[in-house]
Protein backbone atom coordinates (compact mmCIF):
# COMPACT_ATOMS: atom_id res chain seq x y z
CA UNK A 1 124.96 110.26 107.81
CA UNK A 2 122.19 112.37 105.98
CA UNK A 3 122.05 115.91 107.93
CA UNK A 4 118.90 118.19 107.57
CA UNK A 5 119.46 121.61 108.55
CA UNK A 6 115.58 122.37 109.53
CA UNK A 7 113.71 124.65 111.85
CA UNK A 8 111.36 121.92 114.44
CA UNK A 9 108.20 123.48 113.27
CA UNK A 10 108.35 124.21 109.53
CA UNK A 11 106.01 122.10 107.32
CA UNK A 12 108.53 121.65 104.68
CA UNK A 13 111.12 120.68 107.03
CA UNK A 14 108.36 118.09 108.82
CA UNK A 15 107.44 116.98 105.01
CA UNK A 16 111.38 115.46 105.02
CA UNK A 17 111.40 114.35 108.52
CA UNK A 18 108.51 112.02 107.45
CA UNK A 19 109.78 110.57 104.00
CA UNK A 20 113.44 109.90 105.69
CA UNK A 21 111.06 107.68 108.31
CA UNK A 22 109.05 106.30 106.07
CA UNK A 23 112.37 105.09 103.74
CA UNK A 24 113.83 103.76 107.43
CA UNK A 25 116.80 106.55 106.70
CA UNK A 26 118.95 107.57 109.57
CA UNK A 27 119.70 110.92 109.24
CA UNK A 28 121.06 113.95 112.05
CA UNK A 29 118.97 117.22 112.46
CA UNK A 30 120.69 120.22 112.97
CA UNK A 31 118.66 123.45 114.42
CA UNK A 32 119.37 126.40 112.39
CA UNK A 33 119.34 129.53 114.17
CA UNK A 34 116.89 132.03 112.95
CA UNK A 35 118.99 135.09 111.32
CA UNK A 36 122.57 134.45 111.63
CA UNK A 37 122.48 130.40 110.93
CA UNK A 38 120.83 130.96 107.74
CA UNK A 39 123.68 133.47 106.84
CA UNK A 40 125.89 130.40 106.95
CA UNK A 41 123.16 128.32 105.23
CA UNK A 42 122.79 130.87 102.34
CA UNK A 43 127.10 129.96 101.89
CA UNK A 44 126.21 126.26 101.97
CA UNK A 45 123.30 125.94 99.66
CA UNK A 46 122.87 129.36 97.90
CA UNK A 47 119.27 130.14 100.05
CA UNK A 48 118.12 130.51 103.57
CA UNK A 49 115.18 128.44 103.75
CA UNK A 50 115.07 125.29 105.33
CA UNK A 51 115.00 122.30 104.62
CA UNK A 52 118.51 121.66 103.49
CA UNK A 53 119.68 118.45 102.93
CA UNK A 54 123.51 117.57 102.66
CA UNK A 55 124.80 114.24 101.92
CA UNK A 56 128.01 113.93 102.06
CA UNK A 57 129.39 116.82 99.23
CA UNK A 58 125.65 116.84 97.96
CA UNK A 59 123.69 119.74 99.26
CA UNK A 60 119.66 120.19 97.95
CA UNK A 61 117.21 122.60 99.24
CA UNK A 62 113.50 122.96 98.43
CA UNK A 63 111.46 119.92 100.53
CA UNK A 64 110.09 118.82 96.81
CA UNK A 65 113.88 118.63 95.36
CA UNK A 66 114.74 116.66 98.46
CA UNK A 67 111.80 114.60 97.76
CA UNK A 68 113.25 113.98 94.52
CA UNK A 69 116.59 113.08 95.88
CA UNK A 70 115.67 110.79 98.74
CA UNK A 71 113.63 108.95 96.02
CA UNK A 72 116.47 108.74 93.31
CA UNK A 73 119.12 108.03 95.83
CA UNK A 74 117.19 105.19 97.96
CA UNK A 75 114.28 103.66 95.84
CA UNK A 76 112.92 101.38 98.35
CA UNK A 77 109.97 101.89 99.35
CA UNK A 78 109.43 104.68 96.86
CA UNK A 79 107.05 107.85 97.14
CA UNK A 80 106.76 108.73 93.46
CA UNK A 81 104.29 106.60 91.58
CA UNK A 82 105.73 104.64 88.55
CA UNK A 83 102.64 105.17 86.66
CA UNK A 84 102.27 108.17 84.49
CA UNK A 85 98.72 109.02 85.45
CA UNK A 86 99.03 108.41 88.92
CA UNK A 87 102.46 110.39 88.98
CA UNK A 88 100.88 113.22 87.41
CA UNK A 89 98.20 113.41 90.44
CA UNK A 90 100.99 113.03 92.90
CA UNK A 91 102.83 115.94 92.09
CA UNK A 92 99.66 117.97 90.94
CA UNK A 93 98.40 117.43 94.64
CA UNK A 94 102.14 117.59 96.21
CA UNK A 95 102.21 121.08 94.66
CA UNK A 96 98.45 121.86 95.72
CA UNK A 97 99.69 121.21 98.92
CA UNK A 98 102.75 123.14 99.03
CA UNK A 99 100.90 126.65 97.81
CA UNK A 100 97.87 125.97 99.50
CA UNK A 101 97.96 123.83 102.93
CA UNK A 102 101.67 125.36 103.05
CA UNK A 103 101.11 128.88 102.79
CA UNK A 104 97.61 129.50 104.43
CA UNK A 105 98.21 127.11 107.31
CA UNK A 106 101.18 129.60 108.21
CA UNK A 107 98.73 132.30 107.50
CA UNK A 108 96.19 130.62 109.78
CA UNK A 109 98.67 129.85 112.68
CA UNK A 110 100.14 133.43 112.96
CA UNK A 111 96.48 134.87 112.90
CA UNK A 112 96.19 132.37 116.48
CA UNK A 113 99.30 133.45 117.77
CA UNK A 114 98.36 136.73 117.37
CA UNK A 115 95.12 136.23 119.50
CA UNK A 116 96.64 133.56 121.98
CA UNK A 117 99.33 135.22 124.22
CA UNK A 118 99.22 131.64 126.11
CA UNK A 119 100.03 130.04 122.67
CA UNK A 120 102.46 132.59 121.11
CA UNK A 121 105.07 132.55 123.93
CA UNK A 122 105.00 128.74 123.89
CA UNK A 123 106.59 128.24 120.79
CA UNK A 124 109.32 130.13 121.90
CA UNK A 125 112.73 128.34 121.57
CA UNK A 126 113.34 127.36 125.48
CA UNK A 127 116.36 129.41 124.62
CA UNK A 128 114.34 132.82 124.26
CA UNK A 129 114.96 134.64 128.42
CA UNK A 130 111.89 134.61 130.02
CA UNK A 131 111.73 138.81 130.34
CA UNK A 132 111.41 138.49 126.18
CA UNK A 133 108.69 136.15 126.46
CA UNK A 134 106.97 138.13 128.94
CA UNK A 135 106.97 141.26 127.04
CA UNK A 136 106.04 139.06 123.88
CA UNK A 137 103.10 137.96 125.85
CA UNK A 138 101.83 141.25 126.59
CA UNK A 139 101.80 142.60 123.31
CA UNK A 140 97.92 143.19 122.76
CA UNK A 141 96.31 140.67 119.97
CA UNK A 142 95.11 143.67 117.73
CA UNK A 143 98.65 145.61 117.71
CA UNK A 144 100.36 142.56 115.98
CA UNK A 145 97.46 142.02 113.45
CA UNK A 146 98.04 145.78 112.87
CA UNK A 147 101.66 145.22 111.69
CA UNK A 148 100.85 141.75 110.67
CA UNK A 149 98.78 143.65 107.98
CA UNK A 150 101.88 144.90 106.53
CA UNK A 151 103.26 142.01 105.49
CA UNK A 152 100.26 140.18 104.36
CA UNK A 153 99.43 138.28 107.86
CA UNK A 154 96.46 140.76 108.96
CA UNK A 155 92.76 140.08 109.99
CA UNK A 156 91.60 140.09 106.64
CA UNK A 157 94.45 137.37 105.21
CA UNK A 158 93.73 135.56 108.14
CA UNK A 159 90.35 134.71 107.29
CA UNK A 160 90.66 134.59 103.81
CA UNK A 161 93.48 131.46 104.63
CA UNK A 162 90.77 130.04 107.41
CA UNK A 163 88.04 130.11 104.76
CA UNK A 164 90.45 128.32 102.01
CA UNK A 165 91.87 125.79 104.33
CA UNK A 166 87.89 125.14 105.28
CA UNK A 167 87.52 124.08 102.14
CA UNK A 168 90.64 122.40 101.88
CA UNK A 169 90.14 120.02 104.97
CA UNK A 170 86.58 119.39 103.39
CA UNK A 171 87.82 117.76 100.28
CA UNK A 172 90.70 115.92 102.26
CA UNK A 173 87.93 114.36 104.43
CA UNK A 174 85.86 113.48 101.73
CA UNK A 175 88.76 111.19 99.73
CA UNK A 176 90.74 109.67 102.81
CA UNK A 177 87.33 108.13 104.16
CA UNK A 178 86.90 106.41 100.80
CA UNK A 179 90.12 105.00 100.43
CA UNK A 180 93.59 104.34 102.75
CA UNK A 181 95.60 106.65 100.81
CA UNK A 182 95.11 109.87 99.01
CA UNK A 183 95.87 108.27 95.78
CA UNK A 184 94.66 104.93 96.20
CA UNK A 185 96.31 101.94 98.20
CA UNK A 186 99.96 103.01 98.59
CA UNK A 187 101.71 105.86 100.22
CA UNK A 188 102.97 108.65 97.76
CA UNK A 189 104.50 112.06 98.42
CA UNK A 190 100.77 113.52 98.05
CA UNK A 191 100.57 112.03 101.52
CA UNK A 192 103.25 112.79 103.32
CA UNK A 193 103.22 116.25 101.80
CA UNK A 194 99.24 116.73 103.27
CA UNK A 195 100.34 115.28 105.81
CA UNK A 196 103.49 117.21 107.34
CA UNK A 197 102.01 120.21 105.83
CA UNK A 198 99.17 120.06 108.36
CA UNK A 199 101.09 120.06 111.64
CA UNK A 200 100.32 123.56 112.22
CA UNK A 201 96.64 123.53 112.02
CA UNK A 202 96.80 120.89 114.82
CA UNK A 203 99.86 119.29 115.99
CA UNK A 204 100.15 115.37 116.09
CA UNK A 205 99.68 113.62 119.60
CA UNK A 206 102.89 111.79 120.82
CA UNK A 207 106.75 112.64 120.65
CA UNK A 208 107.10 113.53 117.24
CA UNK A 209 107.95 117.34 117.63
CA UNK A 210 109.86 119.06 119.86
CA UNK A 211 107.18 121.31 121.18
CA UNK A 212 105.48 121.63 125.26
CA UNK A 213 103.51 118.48 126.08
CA UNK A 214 100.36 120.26 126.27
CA UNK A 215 100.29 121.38 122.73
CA UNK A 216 100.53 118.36 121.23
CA UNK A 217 96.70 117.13 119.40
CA UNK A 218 95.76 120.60 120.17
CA UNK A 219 94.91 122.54 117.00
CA UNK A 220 93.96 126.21 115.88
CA UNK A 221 90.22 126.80 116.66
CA UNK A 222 87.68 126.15 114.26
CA UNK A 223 90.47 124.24 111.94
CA UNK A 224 91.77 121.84 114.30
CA UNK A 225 89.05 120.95 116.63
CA UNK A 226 85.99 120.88 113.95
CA UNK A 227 84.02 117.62 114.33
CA UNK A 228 83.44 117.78 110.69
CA UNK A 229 87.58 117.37 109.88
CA UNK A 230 88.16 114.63 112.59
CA UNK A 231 88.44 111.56 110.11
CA UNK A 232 90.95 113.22 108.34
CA UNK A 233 92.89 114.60 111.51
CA UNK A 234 92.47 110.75 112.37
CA UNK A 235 93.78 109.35 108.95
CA UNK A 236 96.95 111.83 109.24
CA UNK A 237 98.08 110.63 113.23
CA UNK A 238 98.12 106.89 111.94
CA UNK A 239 99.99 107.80 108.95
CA UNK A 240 102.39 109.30 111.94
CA UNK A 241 101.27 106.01 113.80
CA UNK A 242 102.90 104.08 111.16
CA UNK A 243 105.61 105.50 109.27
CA UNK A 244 107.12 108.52 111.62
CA UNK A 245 109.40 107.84 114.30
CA UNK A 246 108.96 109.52 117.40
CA UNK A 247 111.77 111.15 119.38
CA UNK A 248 114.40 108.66 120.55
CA UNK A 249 113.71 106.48 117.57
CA UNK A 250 116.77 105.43 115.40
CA UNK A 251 116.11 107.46 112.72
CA UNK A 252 116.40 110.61 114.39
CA UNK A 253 119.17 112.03 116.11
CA UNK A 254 118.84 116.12 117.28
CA UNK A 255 122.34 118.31 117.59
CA UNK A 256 124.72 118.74 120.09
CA UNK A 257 122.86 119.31 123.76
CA UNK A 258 119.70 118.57 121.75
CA UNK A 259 119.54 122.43 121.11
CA UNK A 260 119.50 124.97 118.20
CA UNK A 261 122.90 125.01 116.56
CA UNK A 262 124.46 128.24 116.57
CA UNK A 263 126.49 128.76 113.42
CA UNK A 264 129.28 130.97 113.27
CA UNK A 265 130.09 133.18 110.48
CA UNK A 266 132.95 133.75 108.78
C-alpha cells in the first residue's frame, strides 16, 4: 500500500490526499511528528517537509513530484492534460498556486491564530497537555505578531498576504462561475492544487480533516466568510463532494491508534 507521511493540515499534504481520491488509490497516512519524526524523514527522503510518498522502495517528496508520480504510475483518470497548451496552463496555474495560495494562505492563517486564542489552541494535536494549551492561549495576540515579525509572519506580512489572496479569490471566482473546471470541462492538477491549497482560508464542511467539529466550513475572517468569494468556496466543497473521500472511506486509512506516529531515531 501507498504510505504518505503528511502533517493533517498542510496544503501540500491535502493537495495528495485529494489526487490519491480522485485516482480511487488506497493509500495509509502516517502522522509525522513535528521535530524529531522529520529527523527520521530527512534519513528516508533526504528533506523534512511533508508530503512524502513511499511506494514500496520508491520514496518522492515535493506534492508537485508526487503529482507527477501518481500520474505516471496510475494513468487513469489522469490530472495532467495531454494537450500541450492546456498542459502548459496546468502547471503555470499549479505553480501559481503553490507560491501564491500556498504561501500567503499560511501567512494569512498564522496572522488569525495570532489574534484568535479560541482558534490557536484548537489546532493543537489532542496530544498537546492541556496546561500547554492553556498557557498557549494566554499568550497576548500582539506579543506573537511581535516575534512573528521576525520570521516574516508579522502585522505587516499579514496583510500584505490578506490583500494578495483578495485578489487571488477574486480571479478564482470570476473563472469557476464560467465554467466547471478551472481549465475547462475536466479535472486537472490546477484544481486540485487550488483546491487543497485553500483549506486553510476556510476549512471544508464534512469529515474530510481531522480537525474539532466546529471548525469545519468556518474560515479566516474577511477571506473565508466574504459574500463576494462564496461561489468559489461553493465550487471547491463539491469538488470535495465528488472526488475526496471523507474519513472512514476506503481510500484512507490513519496510523496506529489513529494518532501522530512517533518515530524513533537511530
Amino acid at each position: 500500500m501507498l504510505e504518505l507521511y503528511q502533517f493533517e493540515l498542510s496544503q501540500f499534504s491535502e493537495k495528495i490526499r485529494l489526487i490519491l481520491d480522485y485516482k480511487g488509490l488506497e493509500y495509509k497516512k502516517i502522522e509525522v511528528t513535528p521535530g524529531i519524526g522529520q529527523l527520521d524523514l530527512y534519513k528516508m527522503s533526504g528533506q523534512r517537509q511533508v508530503p512524502v510518498l513511499k511506494d514500496g522502495d520508491t520514496v518522492i517528496s515535493d506534492s508537485t513530484e508526487i503529482a507527477f508520480y501518481l500520474d505516471r504510475k496510475f494513468p487513469a483518470k489522469p490530472i495532467v492534460p495531454v494537450d500541450s497548451i492546456q498542459r502548459a496552463q496546468c502547471l503555470i496555474m499549479e505553480e501559481w498556486a503553490d507560491e501564491s495560495i500556498g504561501l500567503k494562505g499560511r501567512t494569512a492563517f498564522v496572522g488569525a491564530l495570532n489574534q484568535n486564542p479560541n482558534f490557536r489552541t484548537s489546532i493543537l494535536p489532542k496530544e498537546v497537555p492541556g496546561f500547554f494549551k492553556n498557557l498557549l492561549g494566554a499568550v497576548p495576540g500582539d506579543v506573537l505578531d511581535f516575534f512573528g515579525s521576525g520570521v516574516g509572519l508579522g502585522g505587516d506580512a499579514v496583510k500584505y498576504a490578506q490583500r494578495g489572496l483578495k485578489q487571488d479569490l477574486e480571479a478564482l471566482t470570476a473563472i469557476v462561475q464560467n465554467q466547471p473546471y478551472l481549465l475547462g470541462e475536466q479535472p486537472t492538477l490546477a484544481d486540485f492544487s487550488v483546491a487543497a491549497l485553500s483549506i486553510l482560508l476556510k476549512f471544508p464542511g464534512g469529515d474530510y480533516l481531522d480537525i474539532p467539529e466546529y471548525l469545519k466550513g468556518k474560515g479566516i475572517p474577511g477571506l473565508g466568510d466574504n459574500a463576494e468569494y462564496a461561489p468559489f468556496f461553493e465550487w471547491r466543497d463539491r469538488l470535495y463532494l465528488d472526488f475526496r473521500q471523507q474519513s472512514g472511506g476506503s481510500s484512507q486509512t490513519k496510523s496506529d491508534n489513529d494518532s501522530p506516529m512517533t518515530i524513533e531515531i537511530d
